[in-house]
N, C-alpha and C. Protein backbone atom coordinates (compact mmCIF):
# COMPACT_ATOMS: atom_id res chain seq x y z
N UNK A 1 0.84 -1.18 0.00
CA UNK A 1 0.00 0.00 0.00
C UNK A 1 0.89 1.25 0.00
N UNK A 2 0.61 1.86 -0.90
CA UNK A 2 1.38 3.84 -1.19
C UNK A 2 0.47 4.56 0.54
N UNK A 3 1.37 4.95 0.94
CA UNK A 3 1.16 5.43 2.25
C UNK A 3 1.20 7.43 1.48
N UNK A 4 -0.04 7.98 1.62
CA UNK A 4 -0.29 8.93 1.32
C UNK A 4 0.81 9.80 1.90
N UNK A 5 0.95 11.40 1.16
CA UNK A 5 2.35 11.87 1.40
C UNK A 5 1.95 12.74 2.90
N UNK A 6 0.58 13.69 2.41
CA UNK A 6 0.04 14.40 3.86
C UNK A 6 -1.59 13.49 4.02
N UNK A 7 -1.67 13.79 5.13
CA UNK A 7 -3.32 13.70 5.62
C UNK A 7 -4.46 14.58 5.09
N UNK A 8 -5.65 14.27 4.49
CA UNK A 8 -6.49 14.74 3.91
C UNK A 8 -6.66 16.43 5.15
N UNK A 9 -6.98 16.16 6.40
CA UNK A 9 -6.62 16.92 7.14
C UNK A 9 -5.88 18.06 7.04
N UNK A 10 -4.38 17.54 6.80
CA UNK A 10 -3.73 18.91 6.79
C UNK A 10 -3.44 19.39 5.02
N UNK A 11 -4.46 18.73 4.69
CA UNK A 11 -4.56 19.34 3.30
C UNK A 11 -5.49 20.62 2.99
N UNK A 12 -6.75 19.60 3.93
CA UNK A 12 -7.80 20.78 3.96
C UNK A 12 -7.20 21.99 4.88
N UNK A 13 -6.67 21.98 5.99
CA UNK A 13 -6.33 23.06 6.64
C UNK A 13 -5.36 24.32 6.11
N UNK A 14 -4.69 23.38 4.98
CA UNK A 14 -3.44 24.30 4.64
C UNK A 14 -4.31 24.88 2.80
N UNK A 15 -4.96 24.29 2.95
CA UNK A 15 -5.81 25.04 1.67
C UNK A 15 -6.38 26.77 1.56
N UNK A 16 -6.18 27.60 0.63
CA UNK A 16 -6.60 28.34 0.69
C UNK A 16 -7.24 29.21 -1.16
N UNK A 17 -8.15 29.70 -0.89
CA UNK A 17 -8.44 29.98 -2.80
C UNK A 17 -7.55 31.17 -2.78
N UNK A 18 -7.19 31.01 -4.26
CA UNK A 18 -6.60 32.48 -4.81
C UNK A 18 -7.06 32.52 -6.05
N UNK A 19 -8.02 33.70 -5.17
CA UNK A 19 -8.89 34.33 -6.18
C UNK A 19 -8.02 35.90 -6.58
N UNK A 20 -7.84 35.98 -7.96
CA UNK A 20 -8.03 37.73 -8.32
C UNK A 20 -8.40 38.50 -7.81
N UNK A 21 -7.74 39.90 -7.75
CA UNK A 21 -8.43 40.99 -7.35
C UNK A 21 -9.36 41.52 -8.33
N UNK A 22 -9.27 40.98 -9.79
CA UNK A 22 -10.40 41.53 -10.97
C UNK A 22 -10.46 39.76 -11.48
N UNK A 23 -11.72 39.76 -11.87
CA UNK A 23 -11.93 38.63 -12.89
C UNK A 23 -13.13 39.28 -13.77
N UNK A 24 -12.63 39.21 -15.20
CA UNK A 24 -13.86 39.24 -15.85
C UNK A 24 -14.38 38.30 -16.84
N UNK A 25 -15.22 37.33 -16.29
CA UNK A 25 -16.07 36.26 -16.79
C UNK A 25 -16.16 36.67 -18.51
N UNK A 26 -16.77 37.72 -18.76
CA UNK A 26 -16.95 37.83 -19.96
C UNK A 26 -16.16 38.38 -21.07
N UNK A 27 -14.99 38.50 -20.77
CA UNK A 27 -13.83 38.96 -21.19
C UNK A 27 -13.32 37.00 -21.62
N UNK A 28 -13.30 36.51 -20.97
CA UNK A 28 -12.97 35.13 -21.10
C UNK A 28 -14.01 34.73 -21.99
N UNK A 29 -15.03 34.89 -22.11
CA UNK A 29 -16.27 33.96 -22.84
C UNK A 29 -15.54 34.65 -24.04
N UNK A 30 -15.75 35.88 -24.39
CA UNK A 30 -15.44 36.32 -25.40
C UNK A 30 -14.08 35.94 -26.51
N UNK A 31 -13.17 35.65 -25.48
CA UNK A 31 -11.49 34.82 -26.00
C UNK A 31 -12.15 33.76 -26.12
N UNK A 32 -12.61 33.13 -25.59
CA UNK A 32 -13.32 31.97 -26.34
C UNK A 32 -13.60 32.20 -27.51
N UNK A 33 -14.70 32.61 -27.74
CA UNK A 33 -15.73 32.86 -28.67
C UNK A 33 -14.89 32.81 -29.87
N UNK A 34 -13.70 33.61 -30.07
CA UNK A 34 -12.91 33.69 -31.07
C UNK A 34 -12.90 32.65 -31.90
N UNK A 35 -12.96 31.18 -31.42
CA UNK A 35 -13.27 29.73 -32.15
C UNK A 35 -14.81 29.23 -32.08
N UNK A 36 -15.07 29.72 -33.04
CA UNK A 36 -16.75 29.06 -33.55
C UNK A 36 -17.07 27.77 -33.06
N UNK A 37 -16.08 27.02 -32.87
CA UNK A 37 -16.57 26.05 -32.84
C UNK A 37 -16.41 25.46 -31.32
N UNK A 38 -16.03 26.02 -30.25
CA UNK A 38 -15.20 25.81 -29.10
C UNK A 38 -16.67 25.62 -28.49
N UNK A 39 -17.00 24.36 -27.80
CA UNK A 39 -17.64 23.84 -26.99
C UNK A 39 -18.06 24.34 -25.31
N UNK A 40 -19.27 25.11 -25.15
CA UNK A 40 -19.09 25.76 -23.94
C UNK A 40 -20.14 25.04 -22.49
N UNK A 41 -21.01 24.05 -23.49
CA UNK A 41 -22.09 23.97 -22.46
C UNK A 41 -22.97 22.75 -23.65
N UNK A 42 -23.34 21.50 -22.86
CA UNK A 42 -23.94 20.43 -23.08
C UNK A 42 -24.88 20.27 -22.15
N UNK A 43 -26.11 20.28 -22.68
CA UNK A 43 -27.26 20.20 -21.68
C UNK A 43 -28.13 19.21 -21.79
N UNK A 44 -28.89 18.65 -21.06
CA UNK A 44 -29.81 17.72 -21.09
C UNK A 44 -30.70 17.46 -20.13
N UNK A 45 -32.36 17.32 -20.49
CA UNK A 45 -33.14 17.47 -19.21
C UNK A 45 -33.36 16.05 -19.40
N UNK A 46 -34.23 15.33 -18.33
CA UNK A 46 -35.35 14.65 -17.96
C UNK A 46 -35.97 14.01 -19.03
N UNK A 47 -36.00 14.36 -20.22
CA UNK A 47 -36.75 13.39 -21.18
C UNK A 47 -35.78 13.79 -22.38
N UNK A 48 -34.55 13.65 -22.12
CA UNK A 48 -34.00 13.47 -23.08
C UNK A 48 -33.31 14.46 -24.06
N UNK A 49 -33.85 15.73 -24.10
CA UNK A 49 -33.55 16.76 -25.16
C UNK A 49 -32.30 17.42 -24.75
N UNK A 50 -31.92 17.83 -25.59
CA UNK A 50 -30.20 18.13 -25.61
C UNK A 50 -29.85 19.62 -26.43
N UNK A 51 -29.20 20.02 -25.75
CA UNK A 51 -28.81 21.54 -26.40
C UNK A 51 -27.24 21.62 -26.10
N UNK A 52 -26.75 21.66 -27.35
CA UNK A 52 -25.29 21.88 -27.37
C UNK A 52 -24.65 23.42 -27.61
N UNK A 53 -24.31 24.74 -26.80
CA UNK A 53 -23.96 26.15 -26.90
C UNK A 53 -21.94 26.05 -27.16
N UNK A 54 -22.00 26.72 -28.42
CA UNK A 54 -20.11 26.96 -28.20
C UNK A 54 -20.12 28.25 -27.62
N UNK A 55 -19.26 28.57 -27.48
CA UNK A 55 -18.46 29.89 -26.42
C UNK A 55 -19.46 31.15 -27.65
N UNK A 56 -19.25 31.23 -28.66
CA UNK A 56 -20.03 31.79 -29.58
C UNK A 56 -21.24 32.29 -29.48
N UNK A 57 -21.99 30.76 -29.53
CA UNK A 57 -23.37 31.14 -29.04
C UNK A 57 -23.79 31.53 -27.64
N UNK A 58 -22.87 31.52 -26.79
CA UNK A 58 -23.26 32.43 -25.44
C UNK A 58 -22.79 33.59 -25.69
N UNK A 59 -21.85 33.87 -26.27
CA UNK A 59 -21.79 35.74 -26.51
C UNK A 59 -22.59 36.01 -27.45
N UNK A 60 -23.03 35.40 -28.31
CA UNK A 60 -24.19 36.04 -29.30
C UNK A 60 -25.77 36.52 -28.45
N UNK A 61 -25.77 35.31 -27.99
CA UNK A 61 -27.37 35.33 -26.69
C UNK A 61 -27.05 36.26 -26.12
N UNK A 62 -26.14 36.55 -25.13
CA UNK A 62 -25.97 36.97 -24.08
C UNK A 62 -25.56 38.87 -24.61
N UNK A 63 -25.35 38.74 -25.64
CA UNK A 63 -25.30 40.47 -26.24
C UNK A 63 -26.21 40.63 -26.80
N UNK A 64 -27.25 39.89 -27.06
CA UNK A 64 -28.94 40.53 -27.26
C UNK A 64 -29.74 40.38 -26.33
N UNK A 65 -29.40 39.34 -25.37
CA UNK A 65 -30.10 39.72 -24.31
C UNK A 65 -29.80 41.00 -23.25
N UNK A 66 -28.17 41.78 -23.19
CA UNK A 66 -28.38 42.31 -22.87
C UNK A 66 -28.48 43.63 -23.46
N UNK A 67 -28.60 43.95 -24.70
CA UNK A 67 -29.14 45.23 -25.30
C UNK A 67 -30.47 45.37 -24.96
N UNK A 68 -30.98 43.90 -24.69
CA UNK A 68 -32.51 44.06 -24.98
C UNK A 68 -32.52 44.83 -22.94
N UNK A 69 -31.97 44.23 -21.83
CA UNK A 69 -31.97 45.06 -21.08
C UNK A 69 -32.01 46.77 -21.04
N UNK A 70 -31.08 47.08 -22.21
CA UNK A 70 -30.88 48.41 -21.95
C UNK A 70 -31.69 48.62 -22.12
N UNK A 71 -32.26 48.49 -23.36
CA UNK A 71 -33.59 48.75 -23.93
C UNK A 71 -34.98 49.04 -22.89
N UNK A 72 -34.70 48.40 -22.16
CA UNK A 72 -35.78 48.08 -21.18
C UNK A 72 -35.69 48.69 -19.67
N UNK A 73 -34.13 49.94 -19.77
CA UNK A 73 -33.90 50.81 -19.19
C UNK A 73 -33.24 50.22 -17.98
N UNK A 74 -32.81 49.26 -18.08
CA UNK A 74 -31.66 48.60 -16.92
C UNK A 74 -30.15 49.15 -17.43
N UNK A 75 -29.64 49.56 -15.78
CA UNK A 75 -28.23 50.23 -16.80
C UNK A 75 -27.33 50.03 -15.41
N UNK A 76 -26.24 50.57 -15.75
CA UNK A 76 -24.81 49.91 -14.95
C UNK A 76 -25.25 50.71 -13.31
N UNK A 77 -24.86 49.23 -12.65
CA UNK A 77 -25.20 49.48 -10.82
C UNK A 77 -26.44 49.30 -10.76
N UNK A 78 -27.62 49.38 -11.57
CA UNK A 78 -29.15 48.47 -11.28
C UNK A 78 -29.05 46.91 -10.76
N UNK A 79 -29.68 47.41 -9.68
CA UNK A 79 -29.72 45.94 -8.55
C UNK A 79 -30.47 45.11 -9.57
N UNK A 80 -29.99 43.49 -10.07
CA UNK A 80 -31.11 43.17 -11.02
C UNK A 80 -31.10 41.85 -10.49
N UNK A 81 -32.18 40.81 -10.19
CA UNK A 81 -32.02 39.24 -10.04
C UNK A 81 -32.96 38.98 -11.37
N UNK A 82 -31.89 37.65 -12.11
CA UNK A 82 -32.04 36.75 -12.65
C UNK A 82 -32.22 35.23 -11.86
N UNK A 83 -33.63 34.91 -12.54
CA UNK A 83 -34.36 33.57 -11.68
C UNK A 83 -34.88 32.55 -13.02
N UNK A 84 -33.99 31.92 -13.23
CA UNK A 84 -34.70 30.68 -14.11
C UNK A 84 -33.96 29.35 -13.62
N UNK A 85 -34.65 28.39 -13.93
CA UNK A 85 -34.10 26.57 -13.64
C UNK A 85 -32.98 27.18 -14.14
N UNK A 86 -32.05 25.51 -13.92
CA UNK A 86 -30.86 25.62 -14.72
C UNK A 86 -31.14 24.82 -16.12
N UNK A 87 -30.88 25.91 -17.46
CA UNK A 87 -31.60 25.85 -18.45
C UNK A 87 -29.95 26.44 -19.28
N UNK A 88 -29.89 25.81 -20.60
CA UNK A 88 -28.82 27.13 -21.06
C UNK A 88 -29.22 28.58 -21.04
N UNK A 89 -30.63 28.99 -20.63
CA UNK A 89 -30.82 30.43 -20.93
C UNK A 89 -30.27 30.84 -19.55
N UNK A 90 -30.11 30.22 -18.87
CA UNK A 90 -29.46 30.40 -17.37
C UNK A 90 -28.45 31.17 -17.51
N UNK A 91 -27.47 30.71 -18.44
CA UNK A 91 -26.13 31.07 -17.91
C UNK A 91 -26.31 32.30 -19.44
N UNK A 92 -26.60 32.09 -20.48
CA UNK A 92 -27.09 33.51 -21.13
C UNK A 92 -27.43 34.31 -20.20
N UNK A 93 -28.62 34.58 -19.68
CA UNK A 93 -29.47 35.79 -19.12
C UNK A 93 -27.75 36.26 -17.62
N UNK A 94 -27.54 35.43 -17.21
CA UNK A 94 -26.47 35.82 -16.04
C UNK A 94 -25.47 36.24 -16.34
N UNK A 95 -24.56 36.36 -17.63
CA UNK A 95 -23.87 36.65 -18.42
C UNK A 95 -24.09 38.01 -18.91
N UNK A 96 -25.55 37.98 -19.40
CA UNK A 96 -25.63 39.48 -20.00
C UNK A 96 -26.25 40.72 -19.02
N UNK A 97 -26.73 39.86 -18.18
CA UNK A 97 -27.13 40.95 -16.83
C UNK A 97 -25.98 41.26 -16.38
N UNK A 98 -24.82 40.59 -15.93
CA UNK A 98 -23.85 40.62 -15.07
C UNK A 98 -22.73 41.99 -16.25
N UNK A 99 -22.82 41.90 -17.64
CA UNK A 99 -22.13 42.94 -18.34
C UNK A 99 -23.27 43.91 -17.99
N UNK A 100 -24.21 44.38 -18.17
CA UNK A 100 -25.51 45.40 -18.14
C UNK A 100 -24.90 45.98 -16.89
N UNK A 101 -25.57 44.87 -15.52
CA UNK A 101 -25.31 45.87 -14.38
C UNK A 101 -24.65 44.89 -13.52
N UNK A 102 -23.52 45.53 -12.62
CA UNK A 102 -22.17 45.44 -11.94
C UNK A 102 -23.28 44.47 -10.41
N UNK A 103 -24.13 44.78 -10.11
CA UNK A 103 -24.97 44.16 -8.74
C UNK A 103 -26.30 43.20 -9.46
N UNK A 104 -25.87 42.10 -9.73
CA UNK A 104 -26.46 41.31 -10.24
C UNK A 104 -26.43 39.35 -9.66
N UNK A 105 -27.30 39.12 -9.41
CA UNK A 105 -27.31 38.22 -8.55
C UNK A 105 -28.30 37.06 -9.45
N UNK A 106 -27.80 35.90 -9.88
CA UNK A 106 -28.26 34.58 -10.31
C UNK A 106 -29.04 33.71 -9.80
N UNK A 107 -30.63 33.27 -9.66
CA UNK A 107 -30.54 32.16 -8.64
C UNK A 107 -31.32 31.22 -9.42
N UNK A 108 -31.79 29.98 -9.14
CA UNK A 108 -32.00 28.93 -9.79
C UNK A 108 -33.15 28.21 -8.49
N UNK A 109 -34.40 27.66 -8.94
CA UNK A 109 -35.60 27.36 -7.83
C UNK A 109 -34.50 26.25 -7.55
N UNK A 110 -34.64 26.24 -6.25
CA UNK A 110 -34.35 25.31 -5.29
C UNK A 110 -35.29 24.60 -5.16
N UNK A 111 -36.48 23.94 -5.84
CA UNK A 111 -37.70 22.87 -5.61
C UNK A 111 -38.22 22.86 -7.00
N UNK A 112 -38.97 22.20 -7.37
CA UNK A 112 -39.68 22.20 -8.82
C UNK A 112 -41.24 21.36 -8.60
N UNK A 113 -41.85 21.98 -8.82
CA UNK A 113 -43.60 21.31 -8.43
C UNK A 113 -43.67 19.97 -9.71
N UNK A 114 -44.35 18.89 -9.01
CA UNK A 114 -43.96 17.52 -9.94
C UNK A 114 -45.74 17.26 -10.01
């Protein structure tokens, strides 16, 4: 038996995230995007149906969905929640709210009526 090097223990203890002082999510989708064909999101519900998005088609969605915000008079620092299942329009609509306005918050029902 390989006798582990540390203890799960002082793994977790000595763990810490390093996170950025800036990250911008959509700055990255977008370097993506650069390849049409770059694979961003494979979906599939409950009976089967399937939706395949490249990096592409979430910056395409996600920059008409959020013009269509402006449009609709949401603008930078508008407190805004986005509430749908987890759906690909999920991560569209959170994407283009989150460029629109800087205080934007994602959530997804925690229950679903059967």
């Amino acid at each position: 038996m390989i006798a582990p090097a540390r203890r799960w223990e002082e793994l977790v203890a000595a763990f810490e995230w390093r996170v950025p002082e800036e990250f911008n999510f959509g700055a990255l989708i977008d370097a993506w995007a650069t390849d049409r064909s770059r694979l961003a999101l494979h979906w599939e519900d409950e009976s089967g149906r399937s939706e395949r998005w490249t990096f592409w088609d979430v910056r395409e969605a996600s920059n008409r969905a959020m013009n269509a915000l402006g449009a609709l008079g949401v603008g930078r620092g508008d407190a805004l929640l986005v509430m749908l299942p987890r759906v690909p329009a999920w991560h569209e609509r959170g994407r283009s709210s989150r460029r629109r306005s800087r205080r934007t918050r994602c959530a997804a029902p925690a229950w679903t009526w059967r």
